[in-house]
Protein backbone atom coordinates (compact mmCIF):
# COMPACT_ATOMS: atom_id res chain seq x y z
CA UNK A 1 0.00 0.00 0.00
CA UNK A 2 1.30 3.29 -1.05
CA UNK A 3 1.85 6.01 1.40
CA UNK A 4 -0.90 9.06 0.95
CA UNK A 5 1.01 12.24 0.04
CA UNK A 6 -0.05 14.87 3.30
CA UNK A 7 -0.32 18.36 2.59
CA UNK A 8 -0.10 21.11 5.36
CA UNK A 9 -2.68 23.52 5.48
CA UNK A 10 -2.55 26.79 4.26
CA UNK A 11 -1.58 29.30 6.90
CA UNK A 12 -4.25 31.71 8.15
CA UNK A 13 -1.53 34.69 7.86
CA UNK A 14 -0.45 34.14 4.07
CA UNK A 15 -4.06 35.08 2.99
CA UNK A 16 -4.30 38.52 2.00
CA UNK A 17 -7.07 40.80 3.49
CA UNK A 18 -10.08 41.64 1.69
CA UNK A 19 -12.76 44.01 2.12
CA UNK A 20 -16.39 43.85 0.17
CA UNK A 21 -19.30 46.09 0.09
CA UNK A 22 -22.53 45.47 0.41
CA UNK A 23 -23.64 47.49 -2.41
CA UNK A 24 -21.33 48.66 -4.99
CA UNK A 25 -23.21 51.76 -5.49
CA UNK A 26 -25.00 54.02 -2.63
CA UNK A 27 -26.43 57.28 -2.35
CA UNK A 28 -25.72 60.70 0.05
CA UNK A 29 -27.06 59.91 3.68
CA UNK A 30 -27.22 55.99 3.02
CA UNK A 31 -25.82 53.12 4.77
CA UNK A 32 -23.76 49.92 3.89
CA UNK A 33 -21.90 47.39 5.04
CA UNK A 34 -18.73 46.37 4.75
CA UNK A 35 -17.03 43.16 5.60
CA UNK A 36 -13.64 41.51 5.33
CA UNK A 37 -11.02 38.32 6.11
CA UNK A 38 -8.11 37.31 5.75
CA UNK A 39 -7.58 40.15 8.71
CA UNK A 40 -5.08 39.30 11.36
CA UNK A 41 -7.26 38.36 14.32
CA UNK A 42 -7.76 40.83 17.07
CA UNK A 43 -6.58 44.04 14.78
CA UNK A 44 -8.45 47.70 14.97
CA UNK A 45 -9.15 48.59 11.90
CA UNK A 46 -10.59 52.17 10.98
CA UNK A 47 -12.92 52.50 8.04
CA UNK A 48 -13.06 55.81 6.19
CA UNK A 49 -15.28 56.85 3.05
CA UNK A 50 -12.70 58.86 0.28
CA UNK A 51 -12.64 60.60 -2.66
CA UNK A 52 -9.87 60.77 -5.60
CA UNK A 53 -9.06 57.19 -4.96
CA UNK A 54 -9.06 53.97 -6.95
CA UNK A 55 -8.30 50.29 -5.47
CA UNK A 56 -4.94 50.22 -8.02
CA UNK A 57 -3.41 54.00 -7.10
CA UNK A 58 -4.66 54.06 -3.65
CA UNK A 59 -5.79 57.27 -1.87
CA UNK A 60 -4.11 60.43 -3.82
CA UNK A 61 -3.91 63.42 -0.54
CA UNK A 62 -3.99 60.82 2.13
CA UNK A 63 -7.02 61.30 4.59
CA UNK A 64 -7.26 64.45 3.68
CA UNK A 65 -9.34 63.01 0.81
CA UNK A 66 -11.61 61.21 3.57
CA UNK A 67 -14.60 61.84 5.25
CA UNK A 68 -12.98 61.32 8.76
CA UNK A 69 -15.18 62.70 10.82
CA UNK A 70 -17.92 59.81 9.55
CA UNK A 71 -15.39 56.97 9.71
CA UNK A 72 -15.95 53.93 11.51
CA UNK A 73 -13.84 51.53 13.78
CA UNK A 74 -13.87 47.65 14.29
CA UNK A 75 -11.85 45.06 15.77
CA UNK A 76 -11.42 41.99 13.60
CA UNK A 77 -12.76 38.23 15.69
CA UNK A 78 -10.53 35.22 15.61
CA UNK A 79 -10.56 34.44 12.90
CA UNK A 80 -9.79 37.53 10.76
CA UNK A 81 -12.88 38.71 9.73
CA UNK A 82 -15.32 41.75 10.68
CA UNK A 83 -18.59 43.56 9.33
CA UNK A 84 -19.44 47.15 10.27
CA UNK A 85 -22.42 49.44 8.88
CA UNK A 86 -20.79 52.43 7.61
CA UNK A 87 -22.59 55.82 6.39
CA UNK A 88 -21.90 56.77 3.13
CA UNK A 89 -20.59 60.53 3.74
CA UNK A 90 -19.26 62.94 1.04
CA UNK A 91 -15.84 62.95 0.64
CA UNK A 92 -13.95 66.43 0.64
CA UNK A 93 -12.95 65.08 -2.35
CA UNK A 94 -14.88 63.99 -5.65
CA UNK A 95 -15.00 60.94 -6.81
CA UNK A 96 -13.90 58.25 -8.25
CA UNK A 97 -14.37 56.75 -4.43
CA UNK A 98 -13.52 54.04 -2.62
CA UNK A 99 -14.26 52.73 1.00
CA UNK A 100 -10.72 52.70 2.64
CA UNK A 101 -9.78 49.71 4.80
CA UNK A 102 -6.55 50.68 6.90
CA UNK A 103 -5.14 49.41 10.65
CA UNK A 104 -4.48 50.74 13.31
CA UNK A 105 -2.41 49.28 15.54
CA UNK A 106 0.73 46.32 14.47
CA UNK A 107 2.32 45.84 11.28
CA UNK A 108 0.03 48.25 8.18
CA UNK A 109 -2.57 46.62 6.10
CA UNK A 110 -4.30 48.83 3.62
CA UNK A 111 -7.56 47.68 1.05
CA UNK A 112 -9.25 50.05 -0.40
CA UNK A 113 -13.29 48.45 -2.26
CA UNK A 114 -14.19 50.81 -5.04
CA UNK A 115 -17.82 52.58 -4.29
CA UNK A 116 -19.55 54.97 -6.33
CA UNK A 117 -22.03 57.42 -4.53
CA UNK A 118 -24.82 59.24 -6.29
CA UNK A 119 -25.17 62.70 -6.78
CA UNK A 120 -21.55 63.66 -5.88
CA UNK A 121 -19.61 64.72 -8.35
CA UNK A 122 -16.67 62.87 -10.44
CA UNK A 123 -12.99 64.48 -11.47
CA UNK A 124 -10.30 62.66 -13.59
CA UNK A 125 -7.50 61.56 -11.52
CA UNK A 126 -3.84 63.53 -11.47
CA UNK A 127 -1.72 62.16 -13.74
CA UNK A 128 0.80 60.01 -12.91
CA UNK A 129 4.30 59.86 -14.22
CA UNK A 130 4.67 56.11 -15.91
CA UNK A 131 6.25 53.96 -13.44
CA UNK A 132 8.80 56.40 -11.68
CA UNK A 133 9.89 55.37 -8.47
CA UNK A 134 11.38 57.77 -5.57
CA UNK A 135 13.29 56.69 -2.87
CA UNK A 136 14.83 59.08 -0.12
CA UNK A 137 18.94 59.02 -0.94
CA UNK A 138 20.55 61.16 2.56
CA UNK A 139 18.97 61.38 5.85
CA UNK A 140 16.90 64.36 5.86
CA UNK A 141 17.33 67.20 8.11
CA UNK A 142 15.27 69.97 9.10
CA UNK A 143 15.82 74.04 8.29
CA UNK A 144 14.61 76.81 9.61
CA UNK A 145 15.34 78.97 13.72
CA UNK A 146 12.13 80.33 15.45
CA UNK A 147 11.77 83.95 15.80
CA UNK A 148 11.02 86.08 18.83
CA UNK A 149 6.92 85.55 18.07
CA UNK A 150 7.70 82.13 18.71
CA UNK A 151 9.15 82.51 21.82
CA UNK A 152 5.29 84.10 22.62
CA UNK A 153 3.53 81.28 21.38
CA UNK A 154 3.48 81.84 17.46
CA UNK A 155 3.42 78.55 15.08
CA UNK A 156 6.90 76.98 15.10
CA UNK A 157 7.71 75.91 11.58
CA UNK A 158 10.92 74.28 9.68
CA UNK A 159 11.49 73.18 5.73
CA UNK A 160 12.14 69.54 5.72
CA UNK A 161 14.92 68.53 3.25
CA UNK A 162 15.25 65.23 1.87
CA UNK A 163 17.51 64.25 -1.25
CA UNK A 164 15.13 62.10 -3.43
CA UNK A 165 16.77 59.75 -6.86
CA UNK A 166 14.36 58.19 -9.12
CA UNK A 167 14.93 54.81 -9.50
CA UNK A 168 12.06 53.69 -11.84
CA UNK A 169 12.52 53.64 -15.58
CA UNK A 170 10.35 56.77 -16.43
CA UNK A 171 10.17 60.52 -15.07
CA UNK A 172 8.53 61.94 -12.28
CA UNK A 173 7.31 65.44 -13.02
CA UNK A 174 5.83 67.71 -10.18
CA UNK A 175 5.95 64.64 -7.39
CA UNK A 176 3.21 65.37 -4.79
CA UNK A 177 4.74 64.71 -1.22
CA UNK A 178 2.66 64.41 1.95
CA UNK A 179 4.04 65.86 5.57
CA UNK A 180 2.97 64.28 8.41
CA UNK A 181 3.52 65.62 12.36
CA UNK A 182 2.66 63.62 15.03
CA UNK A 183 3.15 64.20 18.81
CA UNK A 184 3.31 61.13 21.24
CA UNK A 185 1.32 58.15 20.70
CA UNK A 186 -1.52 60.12 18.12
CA UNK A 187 -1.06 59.30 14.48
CA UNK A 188 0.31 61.48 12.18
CA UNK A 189 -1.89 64.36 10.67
CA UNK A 190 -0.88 64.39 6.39
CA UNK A 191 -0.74 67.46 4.66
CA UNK A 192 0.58 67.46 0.58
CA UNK A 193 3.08 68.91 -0.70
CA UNK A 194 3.81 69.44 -4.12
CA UNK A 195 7.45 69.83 -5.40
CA UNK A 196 7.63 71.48 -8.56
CA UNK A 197 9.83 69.80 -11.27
CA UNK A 198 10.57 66.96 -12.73
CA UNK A 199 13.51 63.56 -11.78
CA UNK A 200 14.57 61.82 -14.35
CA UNK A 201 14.97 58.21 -14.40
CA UNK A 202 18.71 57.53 -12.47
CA UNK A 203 18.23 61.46 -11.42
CA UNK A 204 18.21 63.01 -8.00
CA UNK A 205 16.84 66.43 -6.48
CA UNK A 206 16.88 68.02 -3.28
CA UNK A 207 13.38 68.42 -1.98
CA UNK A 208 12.11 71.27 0.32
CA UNK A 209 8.82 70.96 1.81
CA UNK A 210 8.25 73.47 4.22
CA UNK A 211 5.17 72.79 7.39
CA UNK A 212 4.19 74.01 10.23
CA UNK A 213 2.72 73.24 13.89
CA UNK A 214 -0.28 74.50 15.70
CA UNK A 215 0.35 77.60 17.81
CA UNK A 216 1.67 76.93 21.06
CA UNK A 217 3.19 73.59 20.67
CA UNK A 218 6.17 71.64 22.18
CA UNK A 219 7.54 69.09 22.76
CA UNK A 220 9.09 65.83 21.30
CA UNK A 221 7.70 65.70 17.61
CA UNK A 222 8.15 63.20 14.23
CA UNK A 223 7.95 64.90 10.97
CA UNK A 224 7.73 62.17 8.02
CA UNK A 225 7.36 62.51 4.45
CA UNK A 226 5.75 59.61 2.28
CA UNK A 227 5.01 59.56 -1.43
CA UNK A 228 1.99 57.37 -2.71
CA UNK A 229 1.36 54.93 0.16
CA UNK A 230 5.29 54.55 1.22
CA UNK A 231 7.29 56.67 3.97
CA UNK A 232 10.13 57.95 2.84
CA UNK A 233 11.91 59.15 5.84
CA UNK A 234 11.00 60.14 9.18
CA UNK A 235 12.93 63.17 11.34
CA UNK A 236 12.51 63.83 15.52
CA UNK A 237 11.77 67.16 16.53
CA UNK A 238 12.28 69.10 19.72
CA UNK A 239 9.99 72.04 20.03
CA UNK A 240 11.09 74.25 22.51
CA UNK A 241 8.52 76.06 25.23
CA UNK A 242 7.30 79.27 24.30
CA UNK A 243 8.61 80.75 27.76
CA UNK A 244 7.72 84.03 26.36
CA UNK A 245 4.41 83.03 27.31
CA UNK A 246 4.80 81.89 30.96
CA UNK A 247 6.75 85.09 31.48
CA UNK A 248 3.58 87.00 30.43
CA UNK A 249 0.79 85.50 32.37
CA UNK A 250 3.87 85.91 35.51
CA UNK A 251 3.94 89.64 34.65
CA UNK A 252 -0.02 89.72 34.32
CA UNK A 253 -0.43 88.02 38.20
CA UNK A 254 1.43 91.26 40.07
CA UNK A 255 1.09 93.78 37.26
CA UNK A 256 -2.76 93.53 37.18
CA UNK A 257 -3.58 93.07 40.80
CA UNK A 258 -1.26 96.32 41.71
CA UNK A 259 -3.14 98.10 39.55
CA UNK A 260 -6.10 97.31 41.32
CA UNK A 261 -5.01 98.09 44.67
CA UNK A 262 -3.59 101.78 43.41
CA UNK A 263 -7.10 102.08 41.96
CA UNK A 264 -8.99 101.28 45.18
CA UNK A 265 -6.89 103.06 47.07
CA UNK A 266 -7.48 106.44 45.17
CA UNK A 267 -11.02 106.14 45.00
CA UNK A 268 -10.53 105.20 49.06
CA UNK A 269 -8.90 108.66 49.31
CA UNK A 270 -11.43 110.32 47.42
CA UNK A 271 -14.71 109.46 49.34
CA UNK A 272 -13.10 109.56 52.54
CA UNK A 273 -13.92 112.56 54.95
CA UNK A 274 -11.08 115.14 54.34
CA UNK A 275 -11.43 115.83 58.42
CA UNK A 276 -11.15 112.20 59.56
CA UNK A 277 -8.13 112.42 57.63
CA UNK A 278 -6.47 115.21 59.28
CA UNK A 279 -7.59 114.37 62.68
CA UNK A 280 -5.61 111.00 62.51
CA UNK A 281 -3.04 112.90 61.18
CA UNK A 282 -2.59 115.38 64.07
CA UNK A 283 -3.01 112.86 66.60
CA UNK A 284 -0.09 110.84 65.19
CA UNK A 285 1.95 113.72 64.20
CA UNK A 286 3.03 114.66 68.22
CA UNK A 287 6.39 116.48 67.82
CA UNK A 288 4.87 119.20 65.51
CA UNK A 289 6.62 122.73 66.12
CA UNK A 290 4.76 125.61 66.82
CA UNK A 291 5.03 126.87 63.41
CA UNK A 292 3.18 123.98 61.98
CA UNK A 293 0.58 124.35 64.39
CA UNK A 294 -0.13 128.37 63.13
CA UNK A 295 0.56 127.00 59.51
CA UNK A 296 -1.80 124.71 60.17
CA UNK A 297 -4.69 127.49 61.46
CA UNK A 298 -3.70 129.67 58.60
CA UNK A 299 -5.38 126.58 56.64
CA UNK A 300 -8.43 126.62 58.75
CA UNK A 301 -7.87 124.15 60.72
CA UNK A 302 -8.12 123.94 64.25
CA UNK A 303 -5.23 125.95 66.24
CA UNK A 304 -3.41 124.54 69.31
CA UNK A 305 -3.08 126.81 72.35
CA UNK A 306 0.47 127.99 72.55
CA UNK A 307 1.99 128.33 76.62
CA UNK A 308 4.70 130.57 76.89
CA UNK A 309 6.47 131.04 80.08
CA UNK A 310 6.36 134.24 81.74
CA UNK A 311 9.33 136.51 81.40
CA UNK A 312 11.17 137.12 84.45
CA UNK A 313 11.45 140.78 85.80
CA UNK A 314 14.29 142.53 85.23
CA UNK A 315 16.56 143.11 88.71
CA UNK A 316 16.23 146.27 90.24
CA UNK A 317 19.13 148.64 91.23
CA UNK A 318 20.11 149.97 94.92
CA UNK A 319 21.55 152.45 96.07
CA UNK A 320 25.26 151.52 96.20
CA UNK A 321 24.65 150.63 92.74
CA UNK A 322 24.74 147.18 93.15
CA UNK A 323 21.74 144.93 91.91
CA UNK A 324 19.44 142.65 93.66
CA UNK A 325 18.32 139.45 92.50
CA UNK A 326 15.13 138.26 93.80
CA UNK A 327 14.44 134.75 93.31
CA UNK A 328 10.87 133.95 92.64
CA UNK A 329 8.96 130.28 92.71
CA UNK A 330 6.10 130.02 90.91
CA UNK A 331 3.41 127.63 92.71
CA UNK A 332 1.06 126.39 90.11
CA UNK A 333 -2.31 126.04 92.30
CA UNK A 334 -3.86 122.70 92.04
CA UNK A 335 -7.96 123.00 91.47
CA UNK A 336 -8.75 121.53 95.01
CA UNK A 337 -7.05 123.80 96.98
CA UNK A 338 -7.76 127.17 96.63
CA UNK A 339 -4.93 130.20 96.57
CA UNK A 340 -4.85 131.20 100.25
CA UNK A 341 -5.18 127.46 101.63
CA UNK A 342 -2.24 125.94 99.41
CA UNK A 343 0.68 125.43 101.60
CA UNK A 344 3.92 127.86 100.37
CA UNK A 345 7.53 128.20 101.20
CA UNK A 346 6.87 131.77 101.82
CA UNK A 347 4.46 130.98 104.93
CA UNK A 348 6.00 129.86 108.37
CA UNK A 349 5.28 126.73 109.41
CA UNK A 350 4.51 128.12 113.37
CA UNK A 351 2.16 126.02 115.52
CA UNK A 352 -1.48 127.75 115.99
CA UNK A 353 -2.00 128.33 119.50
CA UNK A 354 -5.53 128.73 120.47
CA UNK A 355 -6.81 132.59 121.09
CA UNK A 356 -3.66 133.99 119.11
CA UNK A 357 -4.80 136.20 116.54
């Protein structure tokens, strides 16, 4: 008995993905579905309606050709396969359209299922240039200093420069690049870029595609460049903080709160009686001279009483022509005795004997 020849099985991960509609064709504000398999199990896949596409050239302007905003996201089972209602949205883009199958997360998987929609309206594709292929020749680099505006929180921006050679066997005239920034774990946001001129095949050019960032940012960045559906290179960033700023909102803290307090207090000093004022001012003033005080009641206000001591008469001569000094002590009299009863140095201090006059 012969041996039976065994085959192995086909592997689950050499099948290539596919994705089918539904309904080929669908109008404005419809639904479909679409399903797929050949997936690898357990991958998110996002599902996004766009315009100027075709299954064989892919999406021309990235997702900027897509309605993102209606796209849909699905996580394939075990077995590789999914199905997800989708709304057919308009495309920022016209059509020819496709429904664009890309993932998410692990190594990138793209299918794109031709769909026409009704009542939006149809352009002829860019041209392409034969079968030109560009690859990136130097590591790029990045051009460009930020300003002083900047340093306040104006858009940072740069020129990335990559040297590009064509190695396909027919020109590429007026290449259109796409720019991608991304910051962290969030994907990269595509802009296009077109380069005007034209590589011949075995020819190389220095390309200069010039972006920019939202205002305010910083931080560690990735700038990448990609033409058709294949990244070229991809370039770190560090965007500095725009101190400038911090420094202001610092400066608008005391600035603005001083101002206040010079404002209150002036309209404090306005209301205010102007006689409280000066009251609390001449009680804490104590060591004011006399000629402040008569200043002062020159002003109208009220005038302290002045005591002067009392001059001292002037000795009187004799007759040998000699002068005498008489020595006079001034008893002040206290209010609860009266002149006659308060005791002096002048009066002797003589016992009173009873029935002397």
């Amino acid at each position: 008995m012969l041996p039976l020849a065994w085959a192995p099985p086909a592997a689950a991960d050499d099948a290539k993905p596919v994705v089918t509609l539904s309904r080929p064709e669908a109008a404005k504000g419809t639904e479909i579905t679409a399903s797929g398999t050949g997936w690898r199990p357990g991958t998110l896949l996002m599902l996004l309606v766009c315009g100027r596409s075709t299954p064989g050239q892919g999406v021309i302007g990235g997702t900027n050709s897509c309605a993102n905003a209606d796209g849909r996201a699905v996580t394939t089972d075990a077995k590789g396969a999914f199905s997800k209602p989708l709304p057919v949205a308009a495309p920022p883009k016209p059509c020819p359209c496709v429904v664009h199958v890309a993932t998410v997360t692990g190594e990138q998987a793209v299918v794109d299922a031709e769909l026409k929609i009704t009542g939006h309206p149809v352009a002829p594709l860019p041209e392409q240039s034969g079968t030109g292929r560009l690859r990136v020749l130097t590591a790029p680099r990045l051009d460009g200093s930020s300003g002083i505006l900047t340093w306040f929180g104006a858009p940072p921006s740069r020129a990335l420069v990559v040297t590009v050679g064509n190695l396909g066997s027919a020109p590429v005239k007026d290449p259109v690049f796409q720019v991608g920034t991304s910051h962290g774990v969030f994907a990269p946001q595509w802009e296009d870029r077109q380069w005007k001129g034209t590589i011949a095949p075995g020819g190389k050019a220095e390309v200069r595609l010039g972006f920019e960032l939202s205002a305010g940012a910083h931080g560690d960045y990735q700038v990448s460049v990609r033409y058709g559906q294949k990244v070229l290179a991809t370039q770190p960033w560090g965007v500095g903080r725009p101190w400038g700023v911090t420094l202001f909102w610092i400066l608008l803290c005391l600035v603005v709160p001083a101002a206040v307090f010079r404002i209150g207090m002036a309209v404090v000093d306005k209301v205010r009686p102007s006689g409280a004022g000066h009251a609390r001012r001449g009680r804490a003033g104590g060591g004011r001279t006399d000629g402040d005080r008569t200043d002062r009641g020159r002003r109208g206000r009220p005038r302290w009483p002045v005591r002067r001591p009392a001059a001292e008469p002037a000795p009187q001569p004799t007759a040998n022509g000699t002068t005498t000094t008489t020595t006079k002590t001034t008893t002040t009299a206290l209010p609860w005795f009266t002149p006659d009863s308060a005791p002096t140095e002048n009066r002797p201090n003589t016992p009173t004997t009873k029935g002397n006059p």
